[in-house]
Protein backbone atom coordinates (compact mmCIF):
# COMPACT_ATOMS: atom_id res chain seq x y z
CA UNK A 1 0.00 0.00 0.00
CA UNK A 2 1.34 3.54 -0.92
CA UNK A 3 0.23 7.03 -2.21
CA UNK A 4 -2.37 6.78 -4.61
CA UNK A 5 -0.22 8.35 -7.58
CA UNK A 6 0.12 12.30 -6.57
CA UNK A 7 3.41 13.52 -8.76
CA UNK A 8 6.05 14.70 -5.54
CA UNK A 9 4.36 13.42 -2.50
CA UNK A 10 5.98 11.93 0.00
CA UNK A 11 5.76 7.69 0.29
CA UNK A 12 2.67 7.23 3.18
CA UNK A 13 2.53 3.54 3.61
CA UNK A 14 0.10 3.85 7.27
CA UNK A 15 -2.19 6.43 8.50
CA UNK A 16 -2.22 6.61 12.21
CA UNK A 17 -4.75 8.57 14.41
CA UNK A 18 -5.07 9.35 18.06
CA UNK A 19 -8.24 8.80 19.55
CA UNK A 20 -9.33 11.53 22.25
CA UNK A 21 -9.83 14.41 20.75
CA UNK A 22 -9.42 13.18 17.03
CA UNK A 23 -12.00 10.22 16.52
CA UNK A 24 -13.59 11.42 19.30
CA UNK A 25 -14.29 14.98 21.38
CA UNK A 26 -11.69 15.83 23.46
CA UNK A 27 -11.21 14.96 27.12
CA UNK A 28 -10.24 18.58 27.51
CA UNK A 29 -13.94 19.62 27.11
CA UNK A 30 -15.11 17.31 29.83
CA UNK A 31 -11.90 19.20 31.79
CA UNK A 32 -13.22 22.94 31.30
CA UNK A 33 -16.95 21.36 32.04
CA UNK A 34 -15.88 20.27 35.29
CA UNK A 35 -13.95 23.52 36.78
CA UNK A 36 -16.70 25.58 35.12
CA UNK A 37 -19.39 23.92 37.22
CA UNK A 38 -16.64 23.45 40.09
CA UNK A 39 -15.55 27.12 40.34
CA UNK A 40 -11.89 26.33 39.48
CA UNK A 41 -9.53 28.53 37.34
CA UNK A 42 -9.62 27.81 33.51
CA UNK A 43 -6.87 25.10 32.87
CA UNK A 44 -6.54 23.82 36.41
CA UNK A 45 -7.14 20.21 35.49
CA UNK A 46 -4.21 20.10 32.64
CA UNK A 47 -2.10 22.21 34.66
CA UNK A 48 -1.87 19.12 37.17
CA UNK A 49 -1.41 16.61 34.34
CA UNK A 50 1.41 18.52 33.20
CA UNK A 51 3.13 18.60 36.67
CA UNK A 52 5.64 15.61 36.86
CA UNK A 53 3.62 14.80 33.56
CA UNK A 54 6.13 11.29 33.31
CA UNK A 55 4.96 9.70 36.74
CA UNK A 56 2.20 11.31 37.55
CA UNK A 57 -1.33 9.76 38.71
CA UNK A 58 -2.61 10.16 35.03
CA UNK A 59 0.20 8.52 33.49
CA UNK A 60 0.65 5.89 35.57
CA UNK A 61 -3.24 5.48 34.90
CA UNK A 62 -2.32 5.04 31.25
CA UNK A 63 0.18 2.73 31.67
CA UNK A 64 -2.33 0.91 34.00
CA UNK A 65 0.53 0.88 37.10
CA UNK A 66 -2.44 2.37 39.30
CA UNK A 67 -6.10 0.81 39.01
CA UNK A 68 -8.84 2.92 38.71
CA UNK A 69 -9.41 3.41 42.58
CA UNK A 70 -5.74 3.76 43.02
CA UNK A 71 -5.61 6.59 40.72
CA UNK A 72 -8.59 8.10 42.11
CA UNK A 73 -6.80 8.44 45.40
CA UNK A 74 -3.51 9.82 43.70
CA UNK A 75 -5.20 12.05 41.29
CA UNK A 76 -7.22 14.33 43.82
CA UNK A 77 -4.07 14.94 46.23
CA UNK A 78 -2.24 16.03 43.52
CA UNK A 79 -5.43 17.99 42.80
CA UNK A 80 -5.15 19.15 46.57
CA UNK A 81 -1.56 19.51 46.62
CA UNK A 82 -2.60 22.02 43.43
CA UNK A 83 -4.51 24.45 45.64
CA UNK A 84 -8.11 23.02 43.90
CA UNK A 85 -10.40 19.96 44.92
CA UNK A 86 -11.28 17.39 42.48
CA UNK A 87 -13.88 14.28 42.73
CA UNK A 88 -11.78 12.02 40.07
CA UNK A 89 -14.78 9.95 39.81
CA UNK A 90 -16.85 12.72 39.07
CA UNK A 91 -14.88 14.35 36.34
CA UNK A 92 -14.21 10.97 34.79
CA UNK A 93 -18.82 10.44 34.85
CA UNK A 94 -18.53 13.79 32.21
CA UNK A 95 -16.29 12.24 29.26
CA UNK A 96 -18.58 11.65 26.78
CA UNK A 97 -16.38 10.12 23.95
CA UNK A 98 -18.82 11.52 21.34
CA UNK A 99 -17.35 10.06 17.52
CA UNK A 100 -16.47 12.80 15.05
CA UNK A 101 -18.36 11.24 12.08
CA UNK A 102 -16.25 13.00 9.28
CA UNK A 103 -12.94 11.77 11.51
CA UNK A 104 -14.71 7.79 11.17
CA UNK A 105 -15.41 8.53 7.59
CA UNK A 106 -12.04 9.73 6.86
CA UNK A 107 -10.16 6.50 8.41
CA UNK A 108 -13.07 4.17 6.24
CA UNK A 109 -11.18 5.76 2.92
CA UNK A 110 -7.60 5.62 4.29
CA UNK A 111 -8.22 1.98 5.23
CA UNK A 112 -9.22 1.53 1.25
CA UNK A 113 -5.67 2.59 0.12
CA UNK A 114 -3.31 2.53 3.24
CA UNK A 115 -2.64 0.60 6.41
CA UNK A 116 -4.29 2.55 9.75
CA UNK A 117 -3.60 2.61 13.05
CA UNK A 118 -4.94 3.98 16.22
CA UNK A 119 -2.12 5.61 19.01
CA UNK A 120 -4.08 5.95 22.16
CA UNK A 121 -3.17 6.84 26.04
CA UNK A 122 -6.17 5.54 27.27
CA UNK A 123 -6.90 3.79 30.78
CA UNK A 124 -8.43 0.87 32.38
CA UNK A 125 -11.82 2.30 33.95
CA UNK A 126 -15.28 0.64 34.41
CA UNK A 127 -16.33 3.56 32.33
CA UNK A 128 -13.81 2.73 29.43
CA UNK A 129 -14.74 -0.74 29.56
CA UNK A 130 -18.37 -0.17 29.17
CA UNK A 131 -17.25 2.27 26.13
CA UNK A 132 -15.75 -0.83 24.05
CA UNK A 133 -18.44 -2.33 22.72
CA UNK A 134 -20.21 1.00 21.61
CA UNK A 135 -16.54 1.60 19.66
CA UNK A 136 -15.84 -2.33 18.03
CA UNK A 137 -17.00 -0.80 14.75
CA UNK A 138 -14.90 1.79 14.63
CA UNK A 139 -11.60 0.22 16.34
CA UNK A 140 -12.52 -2.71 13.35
CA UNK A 141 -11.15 -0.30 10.78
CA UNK A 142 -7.78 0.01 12.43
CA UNK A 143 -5.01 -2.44 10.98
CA UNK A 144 -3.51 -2.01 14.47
CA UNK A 145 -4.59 -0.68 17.58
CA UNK A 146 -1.73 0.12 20.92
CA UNK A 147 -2.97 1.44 24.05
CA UNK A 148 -0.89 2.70 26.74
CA UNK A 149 -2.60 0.52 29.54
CA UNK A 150 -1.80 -2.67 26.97
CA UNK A 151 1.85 -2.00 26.21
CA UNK A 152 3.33 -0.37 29.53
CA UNK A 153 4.33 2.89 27.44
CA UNK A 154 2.41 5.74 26.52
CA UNK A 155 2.94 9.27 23.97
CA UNK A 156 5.57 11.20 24.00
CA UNK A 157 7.68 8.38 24.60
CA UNK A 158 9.16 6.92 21.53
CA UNK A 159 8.94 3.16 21.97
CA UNK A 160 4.95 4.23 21.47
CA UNK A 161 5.28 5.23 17.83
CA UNK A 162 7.80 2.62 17.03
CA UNK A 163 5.42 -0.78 18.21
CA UNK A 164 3.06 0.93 16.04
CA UNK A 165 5.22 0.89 13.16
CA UNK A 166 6.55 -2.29 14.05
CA UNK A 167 2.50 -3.63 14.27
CA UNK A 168 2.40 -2.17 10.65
CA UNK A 169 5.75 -3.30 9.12
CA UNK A 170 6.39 0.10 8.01
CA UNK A 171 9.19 2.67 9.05
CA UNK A 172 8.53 5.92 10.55
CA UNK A 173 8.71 7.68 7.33
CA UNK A 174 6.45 5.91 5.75
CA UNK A 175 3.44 6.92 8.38
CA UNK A 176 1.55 10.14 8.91
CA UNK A 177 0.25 10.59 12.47
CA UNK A 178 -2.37 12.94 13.43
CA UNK A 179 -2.86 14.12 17.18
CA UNK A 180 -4.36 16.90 18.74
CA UNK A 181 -1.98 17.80 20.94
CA UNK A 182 1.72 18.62 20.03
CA UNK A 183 3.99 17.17 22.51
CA UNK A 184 2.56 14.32 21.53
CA UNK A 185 3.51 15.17 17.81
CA UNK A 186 7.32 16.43 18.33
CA UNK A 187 8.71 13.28 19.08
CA UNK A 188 6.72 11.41 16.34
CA UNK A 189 8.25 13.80 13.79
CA UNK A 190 11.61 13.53 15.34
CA UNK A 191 11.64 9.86 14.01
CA UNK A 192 10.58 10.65 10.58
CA UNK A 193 6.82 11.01 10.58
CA UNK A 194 4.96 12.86 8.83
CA UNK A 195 2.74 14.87 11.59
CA UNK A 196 -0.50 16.91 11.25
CA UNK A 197 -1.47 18.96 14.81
CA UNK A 198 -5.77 18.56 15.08
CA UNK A 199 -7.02 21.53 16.22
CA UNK A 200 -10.03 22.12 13.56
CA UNK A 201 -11.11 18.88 12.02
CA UNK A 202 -11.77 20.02 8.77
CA UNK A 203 -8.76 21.65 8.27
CA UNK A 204 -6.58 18.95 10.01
CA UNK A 205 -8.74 16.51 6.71
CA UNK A 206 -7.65 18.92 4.46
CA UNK A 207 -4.35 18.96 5.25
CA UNK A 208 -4.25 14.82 5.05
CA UNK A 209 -6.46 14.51 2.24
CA UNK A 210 -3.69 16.85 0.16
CA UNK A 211 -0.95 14.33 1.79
CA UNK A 212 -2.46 11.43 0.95
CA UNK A 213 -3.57 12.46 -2.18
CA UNK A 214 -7.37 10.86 -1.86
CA UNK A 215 -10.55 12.47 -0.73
CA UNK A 216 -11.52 12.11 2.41
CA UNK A 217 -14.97 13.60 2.04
């Protein structure tokens, strides 16, 4: 599988996609929902994640070294520790994981031409579990799938990107990622990828439809 015949473009053997807040909305909305409706300053959730953002209670959620209860524990005394209070339990109740239809539509015609995959830090929860079924015919059109709570690693670590490459048989440079956030993305493009940042759907389409060379709408 390669680029459908566009004279100068680059050689895309796999399309790979993040999940939250690329397939689906963005746990950031459930974020700003919750210190909204909590009284907390704007960006107070993220600003903890980011805080020892290699070890903290979030990422060792993702690389399922806490359990869900475990984590909850963690989570809200960093929260504390923060100068905010956070129910973890709570906050997790508001992520919706609504699908971005043109986002499902758009890996349905990449999966005609090239190989997909889908790069996720996701988490062992009862509320994720309950979430897989609803998803099987979406995560069906992925060639390969790695979670952080499966493999032990999670983005922006390297070994992430490369057992997705390695799932795919292709090399870095062969793959275009897509991601919403970019510290997640720098790394990525550090080993060759080709990277597009997802902060407006349509444009971030636009962008991979020209790439790819097919239409993605």
């Amino acid at each position: 599988m390669s680029t459908p015949g566009v004279p100068g473009s680059p050689r895309i053997s796999a399309v790979l996609f993040d999940f939250g807040g690329v397939i689906t909305d963005s746990p950031f909305e459930a974020f700003e929902r919750y210190e909204r409706d909590h009284g907390l300053p704007s960006g107070f959730i993220r600003t903890v994640n980011v805080t020892n953002h290699l070890d903290n209670a979030w990422a060792r959620l993702e690389r399922n070294e806490l359990g869900f209860e475990a984590f909850c524990d963690a989570f809200e005394a960093e929260a504390h520790a923060a100068g905010g209070r956070v129910d973890a339990r709570d906050l997790f109740a508001m992520f919706s994981g609504e699908l971005r239809p043109e986002m499902v539509e758009a890996v349905r015609r990449c999966k005609e031409h090239f190989k997909t995959g889908l790069l996720t830090n996701n988490f062992v929860t009862p509320l994720a579990q309950s979430r897989v079924s609803v998803l099987g015919e979406v995560l069906a059109l992925f060639d390969a799938v790695v979670e952080s709570s499966v493999v032990g690693v999670r983005k922006p670590d390297a070994r992430f990107y490369l057992l997705a490459c390695e799932a795919l048989a292709v090399t870095p440079g062969e793959a275009v990622f897509l991601d919403d956030l970019g510290v997640n993305l720098k790394p990525a493009r550090a080993l060759g990828m080709h990277t597009i940042k997802v902060t407006d759907t349509s444009q971030a389409l636009t962008e991979l439809g020209e790439l790819l060379g097919i239409a993605l709408r």
